[in-house]
N, C-alpha and C. Protein backbone atom coordinates (compact mmCIF):
# COMPACT_ATOMS: atom_id res chain seq x y z
N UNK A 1 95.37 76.91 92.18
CA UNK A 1 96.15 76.85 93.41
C UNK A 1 97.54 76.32 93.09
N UNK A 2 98.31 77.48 93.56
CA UNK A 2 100.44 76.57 93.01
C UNK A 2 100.71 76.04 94.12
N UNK A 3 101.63 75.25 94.01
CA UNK A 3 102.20 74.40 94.63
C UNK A 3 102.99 75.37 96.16
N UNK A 4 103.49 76.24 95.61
CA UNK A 4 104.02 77.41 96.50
C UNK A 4 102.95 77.77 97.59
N UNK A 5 101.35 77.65 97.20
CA UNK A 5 100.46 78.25 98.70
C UNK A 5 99.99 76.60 99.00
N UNK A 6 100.22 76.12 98.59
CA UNK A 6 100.09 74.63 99.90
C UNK A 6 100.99 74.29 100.36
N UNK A 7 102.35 74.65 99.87
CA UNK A 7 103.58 74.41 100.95
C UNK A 7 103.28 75.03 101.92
N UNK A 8 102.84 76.83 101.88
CA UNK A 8 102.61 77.20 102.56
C UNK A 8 101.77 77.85 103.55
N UNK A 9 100.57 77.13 102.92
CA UNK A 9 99.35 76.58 103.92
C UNK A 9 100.01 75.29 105.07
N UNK A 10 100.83 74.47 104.22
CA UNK A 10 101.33 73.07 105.11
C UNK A 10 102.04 73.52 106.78
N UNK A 11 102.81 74.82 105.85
CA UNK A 11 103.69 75.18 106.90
C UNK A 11 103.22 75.63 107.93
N UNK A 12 101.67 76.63 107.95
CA UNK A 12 101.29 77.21 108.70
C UNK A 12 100.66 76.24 109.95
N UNK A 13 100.57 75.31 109.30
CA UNK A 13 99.48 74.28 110.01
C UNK A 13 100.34 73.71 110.85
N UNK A 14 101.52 73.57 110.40
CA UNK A 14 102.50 72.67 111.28
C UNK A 14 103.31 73.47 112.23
N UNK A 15 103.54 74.60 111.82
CA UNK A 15 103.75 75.87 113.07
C UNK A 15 102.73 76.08 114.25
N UNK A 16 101.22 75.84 113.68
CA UNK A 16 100.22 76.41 114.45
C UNK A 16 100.18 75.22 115.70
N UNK A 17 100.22 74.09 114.96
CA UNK A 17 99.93 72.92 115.94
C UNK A 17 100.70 72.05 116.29
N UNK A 18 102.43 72.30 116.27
CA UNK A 18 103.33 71.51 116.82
C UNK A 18 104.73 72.80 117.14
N UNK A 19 105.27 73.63 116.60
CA UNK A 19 105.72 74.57 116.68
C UNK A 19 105.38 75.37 117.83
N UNK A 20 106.83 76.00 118.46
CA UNK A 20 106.83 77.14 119.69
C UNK A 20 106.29 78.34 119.13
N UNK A 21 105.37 78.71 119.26
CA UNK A 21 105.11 80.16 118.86
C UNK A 21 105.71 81.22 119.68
N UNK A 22 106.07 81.73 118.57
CA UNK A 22 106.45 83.58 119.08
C UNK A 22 106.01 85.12 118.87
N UNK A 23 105.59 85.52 119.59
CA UNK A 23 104.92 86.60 119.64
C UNK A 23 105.96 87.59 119.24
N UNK A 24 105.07 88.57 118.36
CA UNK A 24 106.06 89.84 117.64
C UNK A 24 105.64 91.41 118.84
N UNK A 25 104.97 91.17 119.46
CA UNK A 25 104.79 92.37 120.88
C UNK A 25 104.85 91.13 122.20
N UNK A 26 105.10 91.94 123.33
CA UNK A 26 105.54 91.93 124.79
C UNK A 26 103.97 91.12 124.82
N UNK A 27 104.39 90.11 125.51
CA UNK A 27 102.98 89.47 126.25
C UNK A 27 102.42 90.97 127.57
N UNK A 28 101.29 91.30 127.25
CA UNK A 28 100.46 91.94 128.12
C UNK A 28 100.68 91.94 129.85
N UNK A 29 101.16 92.75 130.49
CA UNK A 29 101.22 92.64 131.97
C UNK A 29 100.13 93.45 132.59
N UNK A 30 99.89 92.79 133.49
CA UNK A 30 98.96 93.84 134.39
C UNK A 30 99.44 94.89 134.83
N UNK A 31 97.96 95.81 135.43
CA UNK A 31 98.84 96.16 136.06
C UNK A 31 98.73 97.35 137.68
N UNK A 32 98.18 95.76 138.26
CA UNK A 32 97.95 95.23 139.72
C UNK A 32 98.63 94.34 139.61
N UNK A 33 99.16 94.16 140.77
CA UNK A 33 99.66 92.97 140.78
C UNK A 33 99.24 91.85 141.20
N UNK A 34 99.49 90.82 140.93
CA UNK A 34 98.76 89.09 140.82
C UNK A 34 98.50 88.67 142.08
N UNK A 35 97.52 88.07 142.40
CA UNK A 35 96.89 87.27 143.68
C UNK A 35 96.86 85.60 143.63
N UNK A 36 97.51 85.17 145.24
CA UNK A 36 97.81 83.57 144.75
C UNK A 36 96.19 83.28 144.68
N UNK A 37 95.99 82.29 143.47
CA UNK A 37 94.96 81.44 143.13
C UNK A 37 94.78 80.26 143.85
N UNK A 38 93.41 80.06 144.46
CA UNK A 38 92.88 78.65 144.98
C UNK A 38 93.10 77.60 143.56
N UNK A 39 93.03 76.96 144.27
CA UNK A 39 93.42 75.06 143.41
C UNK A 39 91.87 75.94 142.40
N UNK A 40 90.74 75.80 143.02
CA UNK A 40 89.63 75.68 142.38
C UNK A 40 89.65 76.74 141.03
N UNK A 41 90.13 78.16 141.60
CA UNK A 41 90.46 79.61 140.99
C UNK A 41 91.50 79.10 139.34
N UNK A 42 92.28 78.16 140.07
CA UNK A 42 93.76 78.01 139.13
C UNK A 42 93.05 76.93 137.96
N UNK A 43 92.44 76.20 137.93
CA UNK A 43 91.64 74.86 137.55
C UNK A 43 90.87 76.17 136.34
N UNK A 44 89.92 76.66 137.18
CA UNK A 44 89.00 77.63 136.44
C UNK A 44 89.79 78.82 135.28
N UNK A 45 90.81 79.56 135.58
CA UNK A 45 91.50 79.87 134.95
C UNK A 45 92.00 79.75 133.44
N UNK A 46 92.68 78.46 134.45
CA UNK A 46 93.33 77.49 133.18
C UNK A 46 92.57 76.78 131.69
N UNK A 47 91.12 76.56 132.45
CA UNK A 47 90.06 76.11 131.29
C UNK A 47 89.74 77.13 130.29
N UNK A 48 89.49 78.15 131.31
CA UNK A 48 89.45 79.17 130.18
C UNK A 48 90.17 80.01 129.47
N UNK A 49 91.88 80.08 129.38
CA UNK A 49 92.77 80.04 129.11
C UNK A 49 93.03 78.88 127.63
N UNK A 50 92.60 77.99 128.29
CA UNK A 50 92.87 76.88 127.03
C UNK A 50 91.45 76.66 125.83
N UNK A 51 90.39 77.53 126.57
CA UNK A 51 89.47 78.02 125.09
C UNK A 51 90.15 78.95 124.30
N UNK A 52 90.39 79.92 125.04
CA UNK A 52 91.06 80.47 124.29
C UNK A 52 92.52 80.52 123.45
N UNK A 53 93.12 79.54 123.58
CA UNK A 53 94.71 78.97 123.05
C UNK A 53 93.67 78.54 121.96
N UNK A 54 92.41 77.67 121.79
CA UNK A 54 91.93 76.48 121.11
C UNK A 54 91.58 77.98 120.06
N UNK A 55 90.83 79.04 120.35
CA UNK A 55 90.03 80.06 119.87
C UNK A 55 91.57 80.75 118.63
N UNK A 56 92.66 80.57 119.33
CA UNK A 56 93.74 81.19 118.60
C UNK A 56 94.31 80.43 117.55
N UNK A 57 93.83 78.95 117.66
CA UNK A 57 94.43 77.71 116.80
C UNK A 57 93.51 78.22 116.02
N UNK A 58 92.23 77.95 115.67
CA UNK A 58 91.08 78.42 114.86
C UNK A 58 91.36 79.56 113.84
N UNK A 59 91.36 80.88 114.71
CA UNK A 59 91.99 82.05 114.13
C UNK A 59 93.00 81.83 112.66
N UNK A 60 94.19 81.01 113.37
CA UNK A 60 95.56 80.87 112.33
C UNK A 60 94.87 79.63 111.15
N UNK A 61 93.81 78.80 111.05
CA UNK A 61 93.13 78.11 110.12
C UNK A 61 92.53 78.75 109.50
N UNK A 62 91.85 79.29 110.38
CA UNK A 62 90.63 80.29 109.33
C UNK A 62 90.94 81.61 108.32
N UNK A 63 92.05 82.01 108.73
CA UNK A 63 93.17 82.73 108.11
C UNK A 63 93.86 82.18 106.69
N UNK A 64 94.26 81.33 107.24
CA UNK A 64 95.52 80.31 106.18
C UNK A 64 94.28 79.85 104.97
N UNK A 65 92.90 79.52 105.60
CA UNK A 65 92.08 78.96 104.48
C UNK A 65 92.12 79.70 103.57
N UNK A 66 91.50 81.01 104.22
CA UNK A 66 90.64 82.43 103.45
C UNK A 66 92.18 82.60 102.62
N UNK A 67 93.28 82.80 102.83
CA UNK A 67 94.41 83.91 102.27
C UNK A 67 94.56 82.50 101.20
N UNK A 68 94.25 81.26 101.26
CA UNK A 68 94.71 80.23 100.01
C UNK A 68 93.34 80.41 98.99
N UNK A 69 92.66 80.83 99.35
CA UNK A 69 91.05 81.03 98.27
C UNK A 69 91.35 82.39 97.88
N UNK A 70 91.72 83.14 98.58
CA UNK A 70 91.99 85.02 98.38
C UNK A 70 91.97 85.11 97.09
N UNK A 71 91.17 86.12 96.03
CA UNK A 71 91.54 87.02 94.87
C UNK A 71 92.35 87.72 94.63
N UNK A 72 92.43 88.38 95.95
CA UNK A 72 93.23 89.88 95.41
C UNK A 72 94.49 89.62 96.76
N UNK A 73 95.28 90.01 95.71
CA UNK A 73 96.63 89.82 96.49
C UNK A 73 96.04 90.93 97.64
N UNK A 74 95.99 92.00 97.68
CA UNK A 74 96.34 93.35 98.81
C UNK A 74 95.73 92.89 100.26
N UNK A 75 94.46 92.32 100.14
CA UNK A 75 93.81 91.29 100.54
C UNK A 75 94.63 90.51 101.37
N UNK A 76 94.90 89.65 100.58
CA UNK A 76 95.99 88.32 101.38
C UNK A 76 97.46 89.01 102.08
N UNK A 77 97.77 90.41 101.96
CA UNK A 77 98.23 90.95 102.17
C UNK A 77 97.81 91.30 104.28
N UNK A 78 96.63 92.24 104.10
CA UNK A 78 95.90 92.17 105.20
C UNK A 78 95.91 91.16 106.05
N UNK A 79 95.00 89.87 105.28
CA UNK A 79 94.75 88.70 105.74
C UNK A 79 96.38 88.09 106.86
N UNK A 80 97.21 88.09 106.07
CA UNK A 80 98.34 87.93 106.92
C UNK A 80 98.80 88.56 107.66
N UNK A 81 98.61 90.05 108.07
CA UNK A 81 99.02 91.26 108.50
C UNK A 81 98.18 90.54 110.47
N UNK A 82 97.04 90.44 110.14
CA UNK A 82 95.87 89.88 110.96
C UNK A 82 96.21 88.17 111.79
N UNK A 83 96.55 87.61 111.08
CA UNK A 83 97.17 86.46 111.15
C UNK A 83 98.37 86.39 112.48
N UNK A 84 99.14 87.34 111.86
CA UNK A 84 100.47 87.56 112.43
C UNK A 84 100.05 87.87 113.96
N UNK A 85 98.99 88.73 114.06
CA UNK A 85 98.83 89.30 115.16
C UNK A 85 98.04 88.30 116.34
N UNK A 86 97.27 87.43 115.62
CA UNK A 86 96.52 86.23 116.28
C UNK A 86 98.02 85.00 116.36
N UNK A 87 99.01 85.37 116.39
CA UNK A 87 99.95 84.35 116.34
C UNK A 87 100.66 85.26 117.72
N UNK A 88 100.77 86.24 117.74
CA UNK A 88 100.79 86.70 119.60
C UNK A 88 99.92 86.15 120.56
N UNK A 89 98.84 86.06 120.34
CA UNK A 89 97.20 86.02 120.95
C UNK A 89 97.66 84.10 121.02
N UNK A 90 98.15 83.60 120.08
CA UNK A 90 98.42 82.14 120.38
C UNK A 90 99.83 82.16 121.40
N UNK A 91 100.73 82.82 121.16
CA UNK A 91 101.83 82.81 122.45
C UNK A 91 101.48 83.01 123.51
N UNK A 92 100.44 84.29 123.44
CA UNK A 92 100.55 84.30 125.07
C UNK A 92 99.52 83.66 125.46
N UNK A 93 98.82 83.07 125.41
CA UNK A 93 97.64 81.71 125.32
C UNK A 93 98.22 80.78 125.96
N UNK A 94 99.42 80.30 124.78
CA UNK A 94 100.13 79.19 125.58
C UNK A 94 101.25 79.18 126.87
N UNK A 95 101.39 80.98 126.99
CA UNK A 95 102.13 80.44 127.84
C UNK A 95 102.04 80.98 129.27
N UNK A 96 100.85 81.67 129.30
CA UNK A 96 99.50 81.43 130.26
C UNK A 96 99.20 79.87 130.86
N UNK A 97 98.91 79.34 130.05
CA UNK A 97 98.87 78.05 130.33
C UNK A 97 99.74 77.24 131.25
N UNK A 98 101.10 77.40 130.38
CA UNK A 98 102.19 76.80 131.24
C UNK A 98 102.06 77.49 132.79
N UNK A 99 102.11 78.75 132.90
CA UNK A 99 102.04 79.38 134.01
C UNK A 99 101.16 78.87 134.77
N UNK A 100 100.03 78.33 134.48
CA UNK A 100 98.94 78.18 135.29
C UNK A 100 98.74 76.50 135.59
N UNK A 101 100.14 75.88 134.84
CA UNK A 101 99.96 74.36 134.88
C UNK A 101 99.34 73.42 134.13
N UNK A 102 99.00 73.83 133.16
CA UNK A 102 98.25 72.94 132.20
C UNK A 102 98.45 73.38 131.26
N UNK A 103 97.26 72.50 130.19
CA UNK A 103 97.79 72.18 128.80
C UNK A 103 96.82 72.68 127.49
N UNK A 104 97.01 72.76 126.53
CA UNK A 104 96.34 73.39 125.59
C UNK A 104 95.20 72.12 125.31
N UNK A 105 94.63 72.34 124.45
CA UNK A 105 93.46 71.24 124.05
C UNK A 105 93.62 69.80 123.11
N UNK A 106 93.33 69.15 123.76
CA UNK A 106 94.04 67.86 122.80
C UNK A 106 93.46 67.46 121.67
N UNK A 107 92.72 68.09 121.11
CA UNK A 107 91.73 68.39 120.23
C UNK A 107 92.13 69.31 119.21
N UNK A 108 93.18 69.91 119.00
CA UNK A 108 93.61 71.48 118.41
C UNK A 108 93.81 71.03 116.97
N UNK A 109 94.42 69.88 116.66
CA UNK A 109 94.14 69.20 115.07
C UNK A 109 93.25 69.44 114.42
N UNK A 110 92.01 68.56 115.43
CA UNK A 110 90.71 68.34 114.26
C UNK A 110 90.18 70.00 114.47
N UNK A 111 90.47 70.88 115.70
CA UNK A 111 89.96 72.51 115.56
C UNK A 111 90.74 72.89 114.69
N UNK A 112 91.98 72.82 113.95
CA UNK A 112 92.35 73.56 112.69
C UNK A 112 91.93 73.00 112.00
N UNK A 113 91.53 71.94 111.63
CA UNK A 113 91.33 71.24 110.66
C UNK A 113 89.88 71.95 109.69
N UNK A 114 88.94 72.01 111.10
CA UNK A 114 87.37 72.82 110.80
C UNK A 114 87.55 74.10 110.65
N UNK A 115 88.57 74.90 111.12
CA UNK A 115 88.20 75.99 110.45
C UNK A 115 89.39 76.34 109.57
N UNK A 116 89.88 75.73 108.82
CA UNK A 116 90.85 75.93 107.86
C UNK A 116 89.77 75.92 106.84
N UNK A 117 89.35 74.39 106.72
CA UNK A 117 87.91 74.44 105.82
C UNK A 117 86.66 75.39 105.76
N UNK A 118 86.72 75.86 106.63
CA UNK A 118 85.35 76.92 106.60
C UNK A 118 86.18 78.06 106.41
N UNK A 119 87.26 78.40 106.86
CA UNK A 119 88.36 79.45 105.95
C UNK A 119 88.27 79.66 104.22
N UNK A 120 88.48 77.90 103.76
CA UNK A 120 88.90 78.48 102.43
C UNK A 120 87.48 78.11 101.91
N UNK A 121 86.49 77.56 102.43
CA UNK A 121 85.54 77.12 101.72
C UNK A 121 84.85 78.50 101.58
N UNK A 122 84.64 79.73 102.50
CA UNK A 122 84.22 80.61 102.49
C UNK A 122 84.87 81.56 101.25
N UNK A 123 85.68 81.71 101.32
CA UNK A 123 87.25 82.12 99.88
C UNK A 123 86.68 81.64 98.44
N UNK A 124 86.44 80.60 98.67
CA UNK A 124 86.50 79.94 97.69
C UNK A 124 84.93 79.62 96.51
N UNK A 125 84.07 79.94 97.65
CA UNK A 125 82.73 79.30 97.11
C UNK A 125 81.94 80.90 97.25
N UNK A 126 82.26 81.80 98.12
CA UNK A 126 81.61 83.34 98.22
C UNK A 126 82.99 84.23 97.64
N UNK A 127 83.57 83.76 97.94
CA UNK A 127 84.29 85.51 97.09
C UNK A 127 84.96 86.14 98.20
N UNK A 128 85.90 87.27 97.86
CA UNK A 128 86.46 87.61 98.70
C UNK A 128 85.81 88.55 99.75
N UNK A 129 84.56 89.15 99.50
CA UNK A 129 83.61 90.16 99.90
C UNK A 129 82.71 88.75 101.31
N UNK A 130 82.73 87.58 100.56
CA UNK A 130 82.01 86.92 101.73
C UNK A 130 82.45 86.33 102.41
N UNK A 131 84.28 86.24 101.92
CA UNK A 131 84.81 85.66 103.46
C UNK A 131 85.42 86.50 104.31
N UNK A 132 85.18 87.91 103.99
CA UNK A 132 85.29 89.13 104.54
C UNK A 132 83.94 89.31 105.95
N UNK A 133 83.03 88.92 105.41
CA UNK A 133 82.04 88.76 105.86
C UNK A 133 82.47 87.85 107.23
N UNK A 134 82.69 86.67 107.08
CA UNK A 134 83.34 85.65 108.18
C UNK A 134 84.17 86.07 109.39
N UNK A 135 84.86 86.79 108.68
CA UNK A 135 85.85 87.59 109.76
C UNK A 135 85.35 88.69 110.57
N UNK A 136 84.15 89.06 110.05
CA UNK A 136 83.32 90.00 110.94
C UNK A 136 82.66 89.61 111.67
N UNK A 137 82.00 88.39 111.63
CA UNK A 137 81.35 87.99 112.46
C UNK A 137 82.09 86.91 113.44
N UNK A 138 83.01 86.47 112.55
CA UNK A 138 83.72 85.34 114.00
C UNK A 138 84.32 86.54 115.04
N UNK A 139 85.08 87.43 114.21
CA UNK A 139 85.74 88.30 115.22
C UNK A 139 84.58 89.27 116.37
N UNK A 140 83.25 89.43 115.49
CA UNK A 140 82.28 89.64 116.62
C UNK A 140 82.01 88.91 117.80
N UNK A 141 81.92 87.41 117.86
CA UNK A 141 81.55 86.62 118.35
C UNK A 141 82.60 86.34 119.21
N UNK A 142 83.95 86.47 118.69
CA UNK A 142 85.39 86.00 119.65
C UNK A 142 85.28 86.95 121.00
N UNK A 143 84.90 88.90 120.53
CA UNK A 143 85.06 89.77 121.40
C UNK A 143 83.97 89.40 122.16
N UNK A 144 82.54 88.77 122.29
CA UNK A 144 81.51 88.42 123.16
C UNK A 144 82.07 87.22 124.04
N UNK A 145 82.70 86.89 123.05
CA UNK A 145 83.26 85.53 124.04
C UNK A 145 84.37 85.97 125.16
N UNK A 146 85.08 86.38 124.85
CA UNK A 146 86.17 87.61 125.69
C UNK A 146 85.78 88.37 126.64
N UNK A 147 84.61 89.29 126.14
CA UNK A 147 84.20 89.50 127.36
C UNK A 147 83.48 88.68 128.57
N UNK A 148 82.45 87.85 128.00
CA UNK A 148 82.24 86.45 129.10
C UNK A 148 83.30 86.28 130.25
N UNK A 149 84.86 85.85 129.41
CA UNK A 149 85.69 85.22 129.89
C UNK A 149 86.40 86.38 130.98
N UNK A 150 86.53 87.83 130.80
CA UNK A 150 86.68 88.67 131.50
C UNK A 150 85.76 88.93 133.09
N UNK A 151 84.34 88.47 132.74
CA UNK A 151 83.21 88.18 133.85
C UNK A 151 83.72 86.73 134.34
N UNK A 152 84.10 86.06 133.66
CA UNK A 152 84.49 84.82 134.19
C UNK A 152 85.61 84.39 135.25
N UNK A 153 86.33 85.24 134.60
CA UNK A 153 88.27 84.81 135.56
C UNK A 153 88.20 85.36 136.81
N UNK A 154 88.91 84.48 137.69
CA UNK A 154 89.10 85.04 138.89
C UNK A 154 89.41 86.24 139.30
N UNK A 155 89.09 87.26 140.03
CA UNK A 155 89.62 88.20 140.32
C UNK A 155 90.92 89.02 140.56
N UNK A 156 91.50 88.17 141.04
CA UNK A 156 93.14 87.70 141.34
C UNK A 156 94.49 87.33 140.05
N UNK A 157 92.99 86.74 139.16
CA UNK A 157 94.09 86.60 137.95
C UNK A 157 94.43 87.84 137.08
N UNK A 158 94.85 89.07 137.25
CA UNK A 158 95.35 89.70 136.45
C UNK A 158 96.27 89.67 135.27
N UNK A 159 96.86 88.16 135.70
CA UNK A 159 97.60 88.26 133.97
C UNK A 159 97.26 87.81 133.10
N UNK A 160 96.21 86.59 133.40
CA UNK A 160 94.97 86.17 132.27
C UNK A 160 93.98 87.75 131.98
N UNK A 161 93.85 88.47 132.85
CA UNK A 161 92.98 89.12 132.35
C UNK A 161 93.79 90.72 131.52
N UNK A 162 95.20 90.71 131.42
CA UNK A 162 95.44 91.63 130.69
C UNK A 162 95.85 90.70 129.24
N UNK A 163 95.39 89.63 129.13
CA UNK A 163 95.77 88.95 127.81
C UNK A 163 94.91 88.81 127.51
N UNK A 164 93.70 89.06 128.33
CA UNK A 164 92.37 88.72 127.50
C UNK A 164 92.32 90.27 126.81
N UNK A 165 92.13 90.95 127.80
CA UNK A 165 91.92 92.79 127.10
C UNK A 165 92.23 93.12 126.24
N UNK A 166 93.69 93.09 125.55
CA UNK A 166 94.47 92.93 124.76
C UNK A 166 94.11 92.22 123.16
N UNK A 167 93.50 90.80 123.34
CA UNK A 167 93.33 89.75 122.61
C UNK A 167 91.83 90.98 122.36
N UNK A 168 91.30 91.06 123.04
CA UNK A 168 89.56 91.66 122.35
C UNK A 168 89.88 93.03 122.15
N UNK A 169 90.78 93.88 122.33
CA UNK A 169 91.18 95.11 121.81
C UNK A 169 91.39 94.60 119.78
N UNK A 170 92.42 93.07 119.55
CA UNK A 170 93.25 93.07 118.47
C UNK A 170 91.87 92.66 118.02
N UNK A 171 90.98 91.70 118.05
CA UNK A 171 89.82 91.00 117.69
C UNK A 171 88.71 91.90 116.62
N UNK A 172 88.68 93.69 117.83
CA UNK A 172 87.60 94.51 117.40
C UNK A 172 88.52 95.05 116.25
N UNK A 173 89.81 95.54 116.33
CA UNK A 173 90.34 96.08 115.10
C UNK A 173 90.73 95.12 113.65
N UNK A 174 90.57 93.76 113.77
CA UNK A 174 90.51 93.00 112.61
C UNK A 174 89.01 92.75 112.03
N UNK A 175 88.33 92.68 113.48
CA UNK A 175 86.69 93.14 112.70
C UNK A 175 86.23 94.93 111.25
N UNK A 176 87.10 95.33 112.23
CA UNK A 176 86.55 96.79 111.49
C UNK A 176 88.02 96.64 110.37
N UNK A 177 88.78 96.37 110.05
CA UNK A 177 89.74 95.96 108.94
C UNK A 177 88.90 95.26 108.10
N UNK A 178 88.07 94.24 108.07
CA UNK A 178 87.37 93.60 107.14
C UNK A 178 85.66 94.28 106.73
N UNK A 179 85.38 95.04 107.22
CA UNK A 179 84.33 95.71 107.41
C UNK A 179 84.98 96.72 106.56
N UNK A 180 85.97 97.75 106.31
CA UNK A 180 86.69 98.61 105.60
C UNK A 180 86.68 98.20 104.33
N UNK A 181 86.98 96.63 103.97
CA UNK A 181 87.69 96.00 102.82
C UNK A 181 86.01 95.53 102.24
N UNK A 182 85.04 95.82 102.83
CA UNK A 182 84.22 95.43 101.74
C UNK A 182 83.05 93.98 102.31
N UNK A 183 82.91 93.91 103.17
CA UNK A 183 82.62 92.75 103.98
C UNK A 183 81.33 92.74 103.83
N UNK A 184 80.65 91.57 103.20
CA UNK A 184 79.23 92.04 103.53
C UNK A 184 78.85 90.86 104.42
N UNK A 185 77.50 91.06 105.11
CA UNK A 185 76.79 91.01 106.16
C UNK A 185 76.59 89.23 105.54
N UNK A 186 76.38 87.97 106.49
CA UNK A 186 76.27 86.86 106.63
C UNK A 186 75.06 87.17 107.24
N UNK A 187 73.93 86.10 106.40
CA UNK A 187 72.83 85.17 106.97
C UNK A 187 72.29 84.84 107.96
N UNK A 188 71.19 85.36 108.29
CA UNK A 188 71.36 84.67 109.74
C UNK A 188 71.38 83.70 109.53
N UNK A 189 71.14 82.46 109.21
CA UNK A 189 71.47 80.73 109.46
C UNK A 189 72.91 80.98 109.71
N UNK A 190 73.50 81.45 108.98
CA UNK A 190 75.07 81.10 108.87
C UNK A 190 75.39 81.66 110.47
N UNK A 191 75.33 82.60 110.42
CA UNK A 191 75.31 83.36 112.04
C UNK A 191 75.26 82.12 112.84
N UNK A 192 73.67 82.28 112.86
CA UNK A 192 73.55 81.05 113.89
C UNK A 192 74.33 79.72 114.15
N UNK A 193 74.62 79.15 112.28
CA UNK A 193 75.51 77.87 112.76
C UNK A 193 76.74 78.13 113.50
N UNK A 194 77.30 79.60 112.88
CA UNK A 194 78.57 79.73 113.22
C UNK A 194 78.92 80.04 114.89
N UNK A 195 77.33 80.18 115.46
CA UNK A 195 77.48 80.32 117.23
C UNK A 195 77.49 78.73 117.43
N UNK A 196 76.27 78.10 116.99
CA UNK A 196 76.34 77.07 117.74
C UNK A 196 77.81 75.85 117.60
N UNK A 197 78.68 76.15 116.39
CA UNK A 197 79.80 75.44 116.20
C UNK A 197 80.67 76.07 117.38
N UNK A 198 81.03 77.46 117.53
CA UNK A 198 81.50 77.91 118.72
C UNK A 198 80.98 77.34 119.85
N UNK A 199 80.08 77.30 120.54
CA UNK A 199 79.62 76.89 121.22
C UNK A 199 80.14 75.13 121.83
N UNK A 200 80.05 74.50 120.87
CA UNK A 200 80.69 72.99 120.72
C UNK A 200 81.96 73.01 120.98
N UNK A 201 82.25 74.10 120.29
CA UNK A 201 84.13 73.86 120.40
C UNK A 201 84.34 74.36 121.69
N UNK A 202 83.55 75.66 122.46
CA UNK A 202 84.32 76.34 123.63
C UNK A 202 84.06 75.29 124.95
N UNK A 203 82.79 74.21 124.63
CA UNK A 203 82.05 73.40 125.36
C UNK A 203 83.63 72.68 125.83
N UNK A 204 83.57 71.86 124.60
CA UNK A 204 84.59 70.73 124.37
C UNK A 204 85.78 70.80 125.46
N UNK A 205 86.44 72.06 124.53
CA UNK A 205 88.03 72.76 125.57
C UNK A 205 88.23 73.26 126.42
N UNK A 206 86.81 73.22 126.56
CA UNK A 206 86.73 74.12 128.25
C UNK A 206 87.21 72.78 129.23
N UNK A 207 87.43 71.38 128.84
CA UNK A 207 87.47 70.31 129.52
C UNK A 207 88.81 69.42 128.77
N UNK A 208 88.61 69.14 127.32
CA UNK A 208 89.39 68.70 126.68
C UNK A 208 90.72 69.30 126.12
């Protein structure tokens, strides 16, 4: 590992979790137009809005891990290609949020923190074929979660819900990108831990 990919692992981390993010496409518009939200509607929204900001912090860790363990450059190539695009999915996350009055998760540290490590530990200890693997299944699990959150949002909220559509449109095509590159199939244990850690985290930020 050179000194050059932990600068710029450092950097990513400090962009992801203190840095304005900017999106490289148009934040998603509906397209109905928006209905005023009850206090209760706007509250509900917003929680689930800020799983998902927390779901996009994750993304840019679990990324930055895998591309610092990566073998093959073409690879880390991808890996960032993917990255870039979950760094929209974090703009308009956050600024959803603002719109809706609240705040991202105060927790978003120690969430990069866990999956930066399960990023490179996967890189690093399976190979590039098994943290290929990772990305298939988190990105499986993100689009189940997406859709939930689509059954979930208020009716009225159309602009949370063309950022969700959007976000699980980019989700299924970085799944089948790593599935292309060679990905093989994860464990069920691993599966399983890797729901019930989701699970904890979406618990958490759905509040925190």
């Amino acid at each position: 590992m050179n000194t050059d990919a932990l600068l710029m692992a450092a950097d990513s981390a400090l962009r992801t979790l203190w840095a304005e993010p900017h999106s490289s496409r148009p934040c998603p518009v509906p397209t109905a137009g928006a209905q005023t939200l009850l206090e209760s509607e706007r509250r509900e929204a917003a929680a689930l809005m800020r799983v998902n900001h927390v779901g996009e912090v994750c993304a840019q860790a679990l990324y930055t891990g895998q591309a610092l363990a990566c073998q093959s450059r073409a690879l880390r190539e991808k890996l960032a290609e993917a990255s870039r695009e979950e760094t929209d999915h974090l703009a308009w996350t956050l600024k959803r949020l603002r719109e809706l009055n609240d705040r991202p998760s105060l927790l978003n540290p120690l969430w990069y923190a866990g999956a930066f490590a399960i990023g490179y530990a996967a890189g690093k200890l399976g190979g590039d074929q098994v943290s290929l693997g990772f990305v298939v299944e988190t990105e499986h699990q993100v689009e189940a979660h997406l859709e939930g959150h689509m059954e979930q949002l208020p009716a009225g909220d159309t602009a949370s819900r063309a950022i969700v559509a959007q976000m699980k449109a980019d989700e299924i095509a970085h799944a089948q990108m790593a599935q292309r590159e060679g990905a093989v199939e994860l464990p069920a244990p691993i599966q399983g831990l890797m729901k019930a850690a989701a699970k904890v985290m979406t618990t958490v930020a759905h509040r925190i």
